[in-house]
C-alpha atoms as a PDB file:
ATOM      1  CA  UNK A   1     215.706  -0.970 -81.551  1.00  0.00           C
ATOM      2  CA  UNK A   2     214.831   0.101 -78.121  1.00  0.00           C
ATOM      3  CA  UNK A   3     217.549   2.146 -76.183  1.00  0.00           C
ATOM      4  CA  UNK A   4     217.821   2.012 -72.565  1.00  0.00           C
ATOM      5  CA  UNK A   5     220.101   3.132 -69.876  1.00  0.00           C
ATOM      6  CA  UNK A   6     221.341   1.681 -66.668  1.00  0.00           C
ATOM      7  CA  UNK A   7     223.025   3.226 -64.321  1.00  0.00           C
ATOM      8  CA  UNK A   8     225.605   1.502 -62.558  1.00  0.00           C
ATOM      9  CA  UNK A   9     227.588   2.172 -59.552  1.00  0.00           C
ATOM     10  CA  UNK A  10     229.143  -1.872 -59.333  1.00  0.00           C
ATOM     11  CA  UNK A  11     227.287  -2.200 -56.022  1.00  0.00           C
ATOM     12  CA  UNK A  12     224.538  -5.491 -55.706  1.00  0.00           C
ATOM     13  CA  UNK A  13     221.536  -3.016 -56.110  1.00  0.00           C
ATOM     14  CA  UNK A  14     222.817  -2.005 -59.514  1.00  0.00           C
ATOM     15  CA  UNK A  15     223.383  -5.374 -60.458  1.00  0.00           C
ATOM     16  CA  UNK A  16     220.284  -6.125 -59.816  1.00  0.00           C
ATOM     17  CA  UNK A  17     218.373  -3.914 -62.143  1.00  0.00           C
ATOM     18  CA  UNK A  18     220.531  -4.591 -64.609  1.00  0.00           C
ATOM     19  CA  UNK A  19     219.747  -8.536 -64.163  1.00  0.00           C
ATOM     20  CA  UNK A  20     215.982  -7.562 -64.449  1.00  0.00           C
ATOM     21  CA  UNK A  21     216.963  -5.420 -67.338  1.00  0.00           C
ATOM     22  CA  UNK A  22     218.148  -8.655 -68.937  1.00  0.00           C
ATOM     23  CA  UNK A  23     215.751 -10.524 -68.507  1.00  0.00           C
ATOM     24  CA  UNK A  24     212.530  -8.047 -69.437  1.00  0.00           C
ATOM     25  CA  UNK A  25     214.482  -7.402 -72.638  1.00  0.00           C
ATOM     26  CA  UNK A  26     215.485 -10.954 -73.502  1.00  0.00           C
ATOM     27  CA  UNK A  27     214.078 -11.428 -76.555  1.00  0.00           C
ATOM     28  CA  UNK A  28     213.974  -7.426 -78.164  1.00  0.00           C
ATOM     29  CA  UNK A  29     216.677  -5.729 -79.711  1.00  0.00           C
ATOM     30  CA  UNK A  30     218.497  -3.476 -77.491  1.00  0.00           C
ATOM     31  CA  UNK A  31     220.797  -0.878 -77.023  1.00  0.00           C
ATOM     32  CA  UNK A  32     221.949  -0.626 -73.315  1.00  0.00           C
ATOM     33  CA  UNK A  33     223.608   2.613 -72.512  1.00  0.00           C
ATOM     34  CA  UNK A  34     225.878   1.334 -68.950  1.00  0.00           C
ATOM     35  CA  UNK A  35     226.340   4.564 -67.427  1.00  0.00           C
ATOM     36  CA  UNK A  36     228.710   4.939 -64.174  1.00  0.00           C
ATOM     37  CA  UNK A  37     229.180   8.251 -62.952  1.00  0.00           C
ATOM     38  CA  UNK A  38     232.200   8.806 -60.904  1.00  0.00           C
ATOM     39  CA  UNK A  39     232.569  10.588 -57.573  1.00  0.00           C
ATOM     40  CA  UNK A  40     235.486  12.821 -56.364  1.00  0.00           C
ATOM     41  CA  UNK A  41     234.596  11.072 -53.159  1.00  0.00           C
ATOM     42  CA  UNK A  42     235.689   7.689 -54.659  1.00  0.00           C
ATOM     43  CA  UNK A  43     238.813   8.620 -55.644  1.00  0.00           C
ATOM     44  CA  UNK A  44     241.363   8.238 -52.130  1.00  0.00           C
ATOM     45  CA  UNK A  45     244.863   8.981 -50.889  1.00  0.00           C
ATOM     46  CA  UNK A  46     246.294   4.999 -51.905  1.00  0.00           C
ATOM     47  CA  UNK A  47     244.947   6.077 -55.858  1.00  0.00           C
ATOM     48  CA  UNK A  48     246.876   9.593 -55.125  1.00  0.00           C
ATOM     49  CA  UNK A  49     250.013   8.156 -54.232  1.00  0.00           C
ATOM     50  CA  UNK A  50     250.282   5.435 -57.326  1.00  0.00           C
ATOM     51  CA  UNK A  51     249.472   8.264 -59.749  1.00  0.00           C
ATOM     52  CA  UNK A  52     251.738   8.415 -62.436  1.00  0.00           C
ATOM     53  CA  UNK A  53     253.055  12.202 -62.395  1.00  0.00           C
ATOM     54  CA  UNK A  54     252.639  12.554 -65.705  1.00  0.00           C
ATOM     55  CA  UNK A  55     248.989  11.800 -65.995  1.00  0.00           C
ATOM     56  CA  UNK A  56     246.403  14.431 -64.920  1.00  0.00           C
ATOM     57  CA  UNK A  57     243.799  13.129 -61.906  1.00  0.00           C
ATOM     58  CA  UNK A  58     241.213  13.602 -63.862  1.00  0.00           C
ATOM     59  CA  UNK A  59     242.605  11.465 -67.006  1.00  0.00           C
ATOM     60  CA  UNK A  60     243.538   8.727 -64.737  1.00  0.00           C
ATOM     61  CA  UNK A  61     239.926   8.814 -63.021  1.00  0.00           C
ATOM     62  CA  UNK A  62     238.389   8.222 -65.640  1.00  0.00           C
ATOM     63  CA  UNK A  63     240.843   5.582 -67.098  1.00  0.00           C
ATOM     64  CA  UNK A  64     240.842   3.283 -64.146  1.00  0.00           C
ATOM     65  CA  UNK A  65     236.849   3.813 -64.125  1.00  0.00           C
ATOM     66  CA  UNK A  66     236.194   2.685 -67.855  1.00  0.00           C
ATOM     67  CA  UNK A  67     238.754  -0.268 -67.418  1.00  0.00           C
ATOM     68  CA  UNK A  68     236.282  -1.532 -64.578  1.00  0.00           C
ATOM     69  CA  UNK A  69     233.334  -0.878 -66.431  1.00  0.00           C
ATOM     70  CA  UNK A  70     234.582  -2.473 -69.811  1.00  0.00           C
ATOM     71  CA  UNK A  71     235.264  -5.563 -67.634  1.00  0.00           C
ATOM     72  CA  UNK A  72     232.121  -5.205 -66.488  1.00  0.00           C
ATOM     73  CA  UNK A  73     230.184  -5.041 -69.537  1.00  0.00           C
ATOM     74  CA  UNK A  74     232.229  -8.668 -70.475  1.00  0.00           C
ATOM     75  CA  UNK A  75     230.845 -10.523 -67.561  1.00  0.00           C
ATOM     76  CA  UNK A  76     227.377  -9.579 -68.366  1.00  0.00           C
ATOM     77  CA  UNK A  77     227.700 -10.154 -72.386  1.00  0.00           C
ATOM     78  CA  UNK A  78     229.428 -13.918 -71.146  1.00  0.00           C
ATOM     79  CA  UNK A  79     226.786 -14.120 -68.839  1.00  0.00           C
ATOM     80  CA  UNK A  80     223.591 -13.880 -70.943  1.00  0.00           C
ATOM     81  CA  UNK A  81     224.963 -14.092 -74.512  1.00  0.00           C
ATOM     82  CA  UNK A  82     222.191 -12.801 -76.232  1.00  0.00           C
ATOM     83  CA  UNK A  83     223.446 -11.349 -79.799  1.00  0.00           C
ATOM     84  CA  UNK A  84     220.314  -8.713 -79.191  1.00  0.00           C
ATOM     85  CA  UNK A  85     221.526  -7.155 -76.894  1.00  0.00           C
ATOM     86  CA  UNK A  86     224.644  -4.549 -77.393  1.00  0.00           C
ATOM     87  CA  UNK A  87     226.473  -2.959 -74.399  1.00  0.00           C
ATOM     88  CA  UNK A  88     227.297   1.196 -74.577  1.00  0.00           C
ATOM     89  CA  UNK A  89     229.621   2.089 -71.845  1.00  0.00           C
ATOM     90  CA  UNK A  90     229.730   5.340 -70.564  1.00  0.00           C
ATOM     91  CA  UNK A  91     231.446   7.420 -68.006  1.00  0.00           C
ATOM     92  CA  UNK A  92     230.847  10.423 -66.620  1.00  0.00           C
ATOM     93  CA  UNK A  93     232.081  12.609 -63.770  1.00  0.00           C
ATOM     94  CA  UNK A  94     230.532  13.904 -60.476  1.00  0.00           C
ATOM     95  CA  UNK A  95     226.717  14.593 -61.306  1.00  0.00           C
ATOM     96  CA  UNK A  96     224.192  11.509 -62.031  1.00  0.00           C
ATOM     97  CA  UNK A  97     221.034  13.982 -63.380  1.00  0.00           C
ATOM     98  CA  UNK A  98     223.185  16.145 -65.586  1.00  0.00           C
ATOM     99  CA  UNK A  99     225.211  12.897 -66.941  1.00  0.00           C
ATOM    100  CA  UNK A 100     221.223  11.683 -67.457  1.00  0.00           C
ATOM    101  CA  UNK A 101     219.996  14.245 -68.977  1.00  0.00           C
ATOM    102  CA  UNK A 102     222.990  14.584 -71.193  1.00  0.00           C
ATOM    103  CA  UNK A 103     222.989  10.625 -72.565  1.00  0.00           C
ATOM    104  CA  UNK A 104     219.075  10.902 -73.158  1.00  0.00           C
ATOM    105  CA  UNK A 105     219.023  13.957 -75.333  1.00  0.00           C
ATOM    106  CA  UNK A 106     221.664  12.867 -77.468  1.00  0.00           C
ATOM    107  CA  UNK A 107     220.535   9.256 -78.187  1.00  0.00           C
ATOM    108  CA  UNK A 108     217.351   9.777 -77.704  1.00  0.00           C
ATOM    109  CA  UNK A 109     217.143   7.377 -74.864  1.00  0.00           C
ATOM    110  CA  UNK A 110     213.418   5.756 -74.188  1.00  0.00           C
ATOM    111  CA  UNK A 111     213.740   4.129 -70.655  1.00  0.00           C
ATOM    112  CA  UNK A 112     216.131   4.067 -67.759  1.00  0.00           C
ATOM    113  CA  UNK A 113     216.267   1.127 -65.661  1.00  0.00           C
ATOM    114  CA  UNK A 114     217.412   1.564 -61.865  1.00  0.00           C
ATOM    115  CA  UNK A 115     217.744  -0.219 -58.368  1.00  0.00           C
ATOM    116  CA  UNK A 116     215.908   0.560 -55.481  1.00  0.00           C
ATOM    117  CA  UNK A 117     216.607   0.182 -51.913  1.00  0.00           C
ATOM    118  CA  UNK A 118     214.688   0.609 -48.676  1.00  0.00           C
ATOM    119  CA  UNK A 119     216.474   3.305 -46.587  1.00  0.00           C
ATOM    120  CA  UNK A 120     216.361   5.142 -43.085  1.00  0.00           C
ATOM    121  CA  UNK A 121     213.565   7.754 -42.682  1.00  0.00           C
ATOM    122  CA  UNK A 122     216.718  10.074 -41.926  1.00  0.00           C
ATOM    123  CA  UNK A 123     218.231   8.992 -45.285  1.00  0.00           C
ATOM    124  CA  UNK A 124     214.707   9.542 -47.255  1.00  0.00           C
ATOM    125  CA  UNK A 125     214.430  13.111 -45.986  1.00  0.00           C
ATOM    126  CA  UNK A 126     218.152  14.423 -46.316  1.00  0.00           C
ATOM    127  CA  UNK A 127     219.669  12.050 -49.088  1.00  0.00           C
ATOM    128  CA  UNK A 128     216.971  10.249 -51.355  1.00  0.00           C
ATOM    129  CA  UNK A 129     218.568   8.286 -53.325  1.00  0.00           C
ATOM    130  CA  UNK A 130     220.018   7.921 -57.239  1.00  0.00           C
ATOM    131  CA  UNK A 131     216.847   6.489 -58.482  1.00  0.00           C
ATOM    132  CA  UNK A 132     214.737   9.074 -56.877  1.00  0.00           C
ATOM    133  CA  UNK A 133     217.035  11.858 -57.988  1.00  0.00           C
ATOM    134  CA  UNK A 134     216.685  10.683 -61.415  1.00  0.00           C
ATOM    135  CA  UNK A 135     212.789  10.697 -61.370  1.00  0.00           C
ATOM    136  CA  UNK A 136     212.922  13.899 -59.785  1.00  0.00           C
ATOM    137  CA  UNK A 137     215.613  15.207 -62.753  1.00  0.00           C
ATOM    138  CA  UNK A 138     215.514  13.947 -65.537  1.00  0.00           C
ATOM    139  CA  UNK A 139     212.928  13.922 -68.692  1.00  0.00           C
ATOM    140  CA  UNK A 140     212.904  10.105 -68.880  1.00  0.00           C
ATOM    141  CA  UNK A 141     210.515   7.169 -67.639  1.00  0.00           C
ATOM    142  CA  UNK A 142     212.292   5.154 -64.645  1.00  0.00           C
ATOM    143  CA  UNK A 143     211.624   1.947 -64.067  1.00  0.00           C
ATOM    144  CA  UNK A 144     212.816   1.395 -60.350  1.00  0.00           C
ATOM    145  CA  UNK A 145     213.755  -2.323 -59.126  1.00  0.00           C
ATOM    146  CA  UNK A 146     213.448  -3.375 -55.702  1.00  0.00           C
ATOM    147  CA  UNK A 147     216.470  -4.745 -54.128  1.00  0.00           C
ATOM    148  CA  UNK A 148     214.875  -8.074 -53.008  1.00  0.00           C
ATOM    149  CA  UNK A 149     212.773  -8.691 -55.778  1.00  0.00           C
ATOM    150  CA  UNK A 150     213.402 -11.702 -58.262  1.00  0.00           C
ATOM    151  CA  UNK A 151     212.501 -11.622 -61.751  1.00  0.00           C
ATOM    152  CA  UNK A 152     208.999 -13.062 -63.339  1.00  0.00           C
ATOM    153  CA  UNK A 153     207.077 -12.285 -66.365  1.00  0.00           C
ATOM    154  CA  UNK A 154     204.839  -9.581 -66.032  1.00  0.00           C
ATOM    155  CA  UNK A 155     200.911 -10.030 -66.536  1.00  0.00           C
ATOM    156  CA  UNK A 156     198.926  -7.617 -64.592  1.00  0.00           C
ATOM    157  CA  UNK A 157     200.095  -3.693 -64.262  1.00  0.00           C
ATOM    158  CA  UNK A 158     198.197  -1.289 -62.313  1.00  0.00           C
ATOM    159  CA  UNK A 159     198.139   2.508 -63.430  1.00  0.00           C
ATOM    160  CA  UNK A 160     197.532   4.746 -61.089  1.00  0.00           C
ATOM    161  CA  UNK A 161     195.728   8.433 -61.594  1.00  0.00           C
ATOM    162  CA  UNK A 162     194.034  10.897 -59.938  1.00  0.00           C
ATOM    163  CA  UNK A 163     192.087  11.952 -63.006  1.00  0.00           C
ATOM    164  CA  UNK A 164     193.210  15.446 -62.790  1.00  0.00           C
ATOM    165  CA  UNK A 165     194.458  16.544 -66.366  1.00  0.00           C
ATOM    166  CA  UNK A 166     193.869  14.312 -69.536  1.00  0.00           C
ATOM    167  CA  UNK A 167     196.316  11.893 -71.375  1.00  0.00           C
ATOM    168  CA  UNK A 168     198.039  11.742 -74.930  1.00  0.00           C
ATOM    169  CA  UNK A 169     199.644   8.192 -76.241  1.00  0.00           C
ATOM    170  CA  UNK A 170     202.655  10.256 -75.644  1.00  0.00           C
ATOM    171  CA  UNK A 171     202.156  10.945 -72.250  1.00  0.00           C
ATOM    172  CA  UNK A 172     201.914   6.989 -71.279  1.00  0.00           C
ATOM    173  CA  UNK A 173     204.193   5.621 -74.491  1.00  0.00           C
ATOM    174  CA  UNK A 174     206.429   3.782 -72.394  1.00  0.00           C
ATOM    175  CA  UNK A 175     204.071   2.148 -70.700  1.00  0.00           C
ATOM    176  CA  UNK A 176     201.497   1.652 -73.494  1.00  0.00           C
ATOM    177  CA  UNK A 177     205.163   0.256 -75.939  1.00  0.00           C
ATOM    178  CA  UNK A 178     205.437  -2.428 -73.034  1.00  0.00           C
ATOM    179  CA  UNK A 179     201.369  -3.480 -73.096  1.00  0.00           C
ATOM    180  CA  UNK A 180     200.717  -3.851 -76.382  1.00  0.00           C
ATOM    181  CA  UNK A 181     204.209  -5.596 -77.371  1.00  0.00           C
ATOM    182  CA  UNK A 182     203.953  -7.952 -73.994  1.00  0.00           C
ATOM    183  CA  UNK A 183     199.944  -8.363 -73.552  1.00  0.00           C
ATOM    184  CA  UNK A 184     199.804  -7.203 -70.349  1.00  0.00           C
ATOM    185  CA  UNK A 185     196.652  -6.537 -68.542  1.00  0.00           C
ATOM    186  CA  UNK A 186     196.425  -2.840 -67.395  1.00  0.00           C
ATOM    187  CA  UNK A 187     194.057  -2.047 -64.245  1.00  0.00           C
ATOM    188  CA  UNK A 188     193.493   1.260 -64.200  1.00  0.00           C
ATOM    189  CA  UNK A 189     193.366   2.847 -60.171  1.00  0.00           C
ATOM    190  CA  UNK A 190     191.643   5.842 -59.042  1.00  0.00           C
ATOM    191  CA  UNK A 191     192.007   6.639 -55.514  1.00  0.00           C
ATOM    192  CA  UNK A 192     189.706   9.611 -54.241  1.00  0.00           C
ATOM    193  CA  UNK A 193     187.622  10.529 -51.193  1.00  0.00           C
ATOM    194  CA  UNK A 194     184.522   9.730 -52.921  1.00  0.00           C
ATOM    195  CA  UNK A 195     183.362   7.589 -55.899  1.00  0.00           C
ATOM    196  CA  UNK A 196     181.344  10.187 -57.861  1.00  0.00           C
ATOM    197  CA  UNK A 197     183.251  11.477 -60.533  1.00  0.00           C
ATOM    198  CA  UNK A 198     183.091  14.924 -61.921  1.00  0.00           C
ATOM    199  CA  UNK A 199     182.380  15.576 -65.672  1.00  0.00           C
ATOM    200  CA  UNK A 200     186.315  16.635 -65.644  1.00  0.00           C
ATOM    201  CA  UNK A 201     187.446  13.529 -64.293  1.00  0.00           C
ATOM    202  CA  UNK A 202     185.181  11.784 -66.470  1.00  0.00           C
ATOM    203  CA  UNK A 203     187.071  12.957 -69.890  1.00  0.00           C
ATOM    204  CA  UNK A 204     190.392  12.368 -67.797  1.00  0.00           C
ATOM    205  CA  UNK A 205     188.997   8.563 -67.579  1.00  0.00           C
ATOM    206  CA  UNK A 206     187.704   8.821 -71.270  1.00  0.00           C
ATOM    207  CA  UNK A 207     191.272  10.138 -72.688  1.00  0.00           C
ATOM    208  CA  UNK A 208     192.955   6.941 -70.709  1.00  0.00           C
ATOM    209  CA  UNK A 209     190.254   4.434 -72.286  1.00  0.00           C
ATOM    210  CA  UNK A 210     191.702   6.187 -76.281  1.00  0.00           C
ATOM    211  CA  UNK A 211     195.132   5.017 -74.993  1.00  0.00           C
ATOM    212  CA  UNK A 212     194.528   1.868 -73.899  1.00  0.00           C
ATOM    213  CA  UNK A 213     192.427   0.676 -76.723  1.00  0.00           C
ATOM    214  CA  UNK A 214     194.651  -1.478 -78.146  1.00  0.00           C
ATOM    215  CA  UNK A 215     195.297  -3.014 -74.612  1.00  0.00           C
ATOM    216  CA  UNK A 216     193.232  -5.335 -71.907  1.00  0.00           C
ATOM    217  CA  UNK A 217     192.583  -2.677 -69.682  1.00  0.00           C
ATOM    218  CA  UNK A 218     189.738  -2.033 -66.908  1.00  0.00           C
ATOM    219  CA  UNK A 219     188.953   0.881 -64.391  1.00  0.00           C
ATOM    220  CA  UNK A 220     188.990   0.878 -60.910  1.00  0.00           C
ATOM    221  CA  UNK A 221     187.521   3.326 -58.620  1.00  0.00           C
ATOM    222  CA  UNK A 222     188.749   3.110 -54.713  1.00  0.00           C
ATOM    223  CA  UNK A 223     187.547   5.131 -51.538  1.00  0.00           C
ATOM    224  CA  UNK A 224     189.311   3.778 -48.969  1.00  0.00           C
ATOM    225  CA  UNK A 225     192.239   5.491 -46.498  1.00  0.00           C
ATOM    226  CA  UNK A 226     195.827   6.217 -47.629  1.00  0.00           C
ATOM    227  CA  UNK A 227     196.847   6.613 -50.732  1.00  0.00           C
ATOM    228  CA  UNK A 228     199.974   4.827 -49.837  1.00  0.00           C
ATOM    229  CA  UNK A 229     197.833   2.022 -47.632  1.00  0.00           C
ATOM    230  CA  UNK A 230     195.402   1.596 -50.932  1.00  0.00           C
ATOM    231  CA  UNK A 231     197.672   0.927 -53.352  1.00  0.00           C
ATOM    232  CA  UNK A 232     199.506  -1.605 -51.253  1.00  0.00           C
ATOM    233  CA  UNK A 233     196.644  -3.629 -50.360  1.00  0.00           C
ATOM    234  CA  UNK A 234     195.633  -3.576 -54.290  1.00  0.00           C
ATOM    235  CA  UNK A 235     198.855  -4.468 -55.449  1.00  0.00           C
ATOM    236  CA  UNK A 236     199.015  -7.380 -53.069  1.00  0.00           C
ATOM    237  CA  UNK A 237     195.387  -9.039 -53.510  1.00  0.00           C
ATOM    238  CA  UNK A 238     195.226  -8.641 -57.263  1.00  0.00           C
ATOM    239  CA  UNK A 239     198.915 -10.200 -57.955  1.00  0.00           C
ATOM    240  CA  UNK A 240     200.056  -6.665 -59.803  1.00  0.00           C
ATOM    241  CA  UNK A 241     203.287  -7.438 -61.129  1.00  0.00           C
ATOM    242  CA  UNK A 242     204.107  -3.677 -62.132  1.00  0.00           C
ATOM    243  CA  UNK A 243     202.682  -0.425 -60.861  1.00  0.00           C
ATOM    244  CA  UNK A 244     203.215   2.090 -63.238  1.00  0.00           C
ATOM    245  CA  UNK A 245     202.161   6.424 -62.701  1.00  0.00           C
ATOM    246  CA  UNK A 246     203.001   9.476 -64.584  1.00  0.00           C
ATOM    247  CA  UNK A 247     205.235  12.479 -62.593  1.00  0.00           C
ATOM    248  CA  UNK A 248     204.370  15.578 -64.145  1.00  0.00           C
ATOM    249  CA  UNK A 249     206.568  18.580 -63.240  1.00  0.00           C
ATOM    250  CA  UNK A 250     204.317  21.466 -61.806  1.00  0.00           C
ATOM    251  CA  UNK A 251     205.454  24.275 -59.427  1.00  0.00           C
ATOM    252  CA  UNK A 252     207.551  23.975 -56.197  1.00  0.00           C
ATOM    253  CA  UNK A 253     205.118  23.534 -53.556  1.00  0.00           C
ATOM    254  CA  UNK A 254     202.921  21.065 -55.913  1.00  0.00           C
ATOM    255  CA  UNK A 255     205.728  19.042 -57.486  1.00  0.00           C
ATOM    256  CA  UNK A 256     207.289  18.822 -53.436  1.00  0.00           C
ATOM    257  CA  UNK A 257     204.037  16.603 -52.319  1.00  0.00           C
ATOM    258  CA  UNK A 258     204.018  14.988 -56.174  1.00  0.00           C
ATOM    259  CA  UNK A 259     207.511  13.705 -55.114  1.00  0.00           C
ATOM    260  CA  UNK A 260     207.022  12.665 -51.788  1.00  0.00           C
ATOM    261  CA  UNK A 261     203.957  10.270 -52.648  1.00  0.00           C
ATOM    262  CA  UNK A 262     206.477   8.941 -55.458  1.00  0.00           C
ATOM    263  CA  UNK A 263     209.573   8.408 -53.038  1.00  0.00           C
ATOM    264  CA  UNK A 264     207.074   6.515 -50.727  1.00  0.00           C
ATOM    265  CA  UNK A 265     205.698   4.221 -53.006  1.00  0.00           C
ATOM    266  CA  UNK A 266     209.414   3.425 -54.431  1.00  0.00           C
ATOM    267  CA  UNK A 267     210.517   2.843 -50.801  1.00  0.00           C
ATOM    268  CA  UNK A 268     207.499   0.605 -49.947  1.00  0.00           C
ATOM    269  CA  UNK A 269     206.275  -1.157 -52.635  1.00  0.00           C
ATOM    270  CA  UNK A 270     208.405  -4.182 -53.235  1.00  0.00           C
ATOM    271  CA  UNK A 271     207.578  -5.067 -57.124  1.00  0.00           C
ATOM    272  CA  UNK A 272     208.992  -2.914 -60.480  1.00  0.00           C
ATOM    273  CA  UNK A 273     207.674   1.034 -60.529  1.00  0.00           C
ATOM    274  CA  UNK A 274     207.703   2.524 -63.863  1.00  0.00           C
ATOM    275  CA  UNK A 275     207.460   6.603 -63.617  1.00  0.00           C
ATOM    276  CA  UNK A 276     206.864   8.070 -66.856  1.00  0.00           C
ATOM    277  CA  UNK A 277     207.504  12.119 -67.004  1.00  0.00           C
END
């Protein structure tokens, strides 16, 4: 049974990933862990003064909270009706990676499905977002939604690499679960500044053929300007209906531009982005 979290803050994004969620899974057994994490901001003076004064704030935080998630979870279970699929709810309070973190080391979570949405270049820099904060955080593949993008089955992925340190099954198991279970096709996308590959890169590219052997699966080679630019253009002429990279945690300065390439893609590319860390 696969296990899977989404994160849910009751807002249209959320909904949204959760929809896609529903629909990817439709026909697998499922456990969906529906985490909301609540904010002190959230809570405001009306709640304050209809407190009972025998209940503590934090108690009737958390009360009110799971009562709106539970009816939640009912409108999506009378919805979809899909005896496959059981519903987890969970609430936590004040910090999304930590309440992460936590749910995915104790139930040994495999995926976490989330919502993206385009924001303000003042936004990116200061606030990210959720999604981003989780990809950033947590030791768990992401697969980000865009906001405006509608649900279709999936036939063509594109994995991106740079060929710079080789690959276990483990490494790409999310992503390798969902090929070989859905028959996707997997192209394979190396961006560089030139198309001669060094005898490193070539047993990078060898250890990524071992793990897609069981998969349709070709390589593609691409010198041509932006990384960002390339993988658009790609993505767009081939009819990729998933783009799919690995975020390995380095040092500071390293995993600062690792991130930055990953927050533009998720604000820019406008079909499902599954991270794996």
């Amino acid at each position: 049974m696969k296990k899977i979290l989404i994160t849910t803050d009751f807002s249209d994004n959320a909904n949204h990933a959760l929809e896609y969620a529903m629909q990817l899974f439709k026909y697998e057994d499922c456990q969906f862990y529906i985490l909301h994490v609540l904010k002190a901001s959230t809570f405001v003076s009306d709640d304050l003064m209809s407190m009972s004064p025998t209940t503590s704030l934090y108690d009737q935080l958390i009360a009110s909270a799971k009562l709106k998630l539970d009816k939640y979870i009912d409108t999506v279970k009378s919805k979809h009706n899909n005896i496959l699929h059981e519903f987890i709810p969970v609430i936590d309070y004040d910090n999304l990676v930590a309440a992460v973190n936590q749910l995915v080391d104790k139930n040994n979570i495999q995926l976490a499905i989330m919502g993206t949405k385009g924001a303000s270049n003042v936004a990116k820099k200061i606030l990210g977002s959720n999604t981003m904060h989780v990809i950033q955080g947590c030791q768990v593949s992401v697969l980000a939604i865009p906001h405006n993008y509608n649900y279709k089955p999936i036939h063509r992925v594109a994995f991106t690499s740079h060929y710079e340190n080789k690959y276990c099954k483990a490494d790409l198991s999310t992503l390798i679960n969902l090929v070989e279970q859905k028959d996707y096709q997997v192209s394979i996308l190396h961006v560089s500044d030139t198309k001669v590959l060094t005898k490193e890169q070539e047993q990078v590219k060898a250890s990524l053929d071992d793990c897609f052997e069981n998969a349709t699966h070709q390589f593609t080679e691409i010198k041509d300007g932006t990384f960002l630019s390339t993988i658009s253009h790609y993505v767009e002429s081939h009819s990729i209906d998933m783009l799919a990279m690995v975020h390995r945690k380095h040092g500071f300065w390293e995993s600062l531009f690792t991130e930055n390439k990953i927050q533009k893609i998720a604000y820019n590319i406008n079909i499902p982005l599954l991270v794996m860390s």
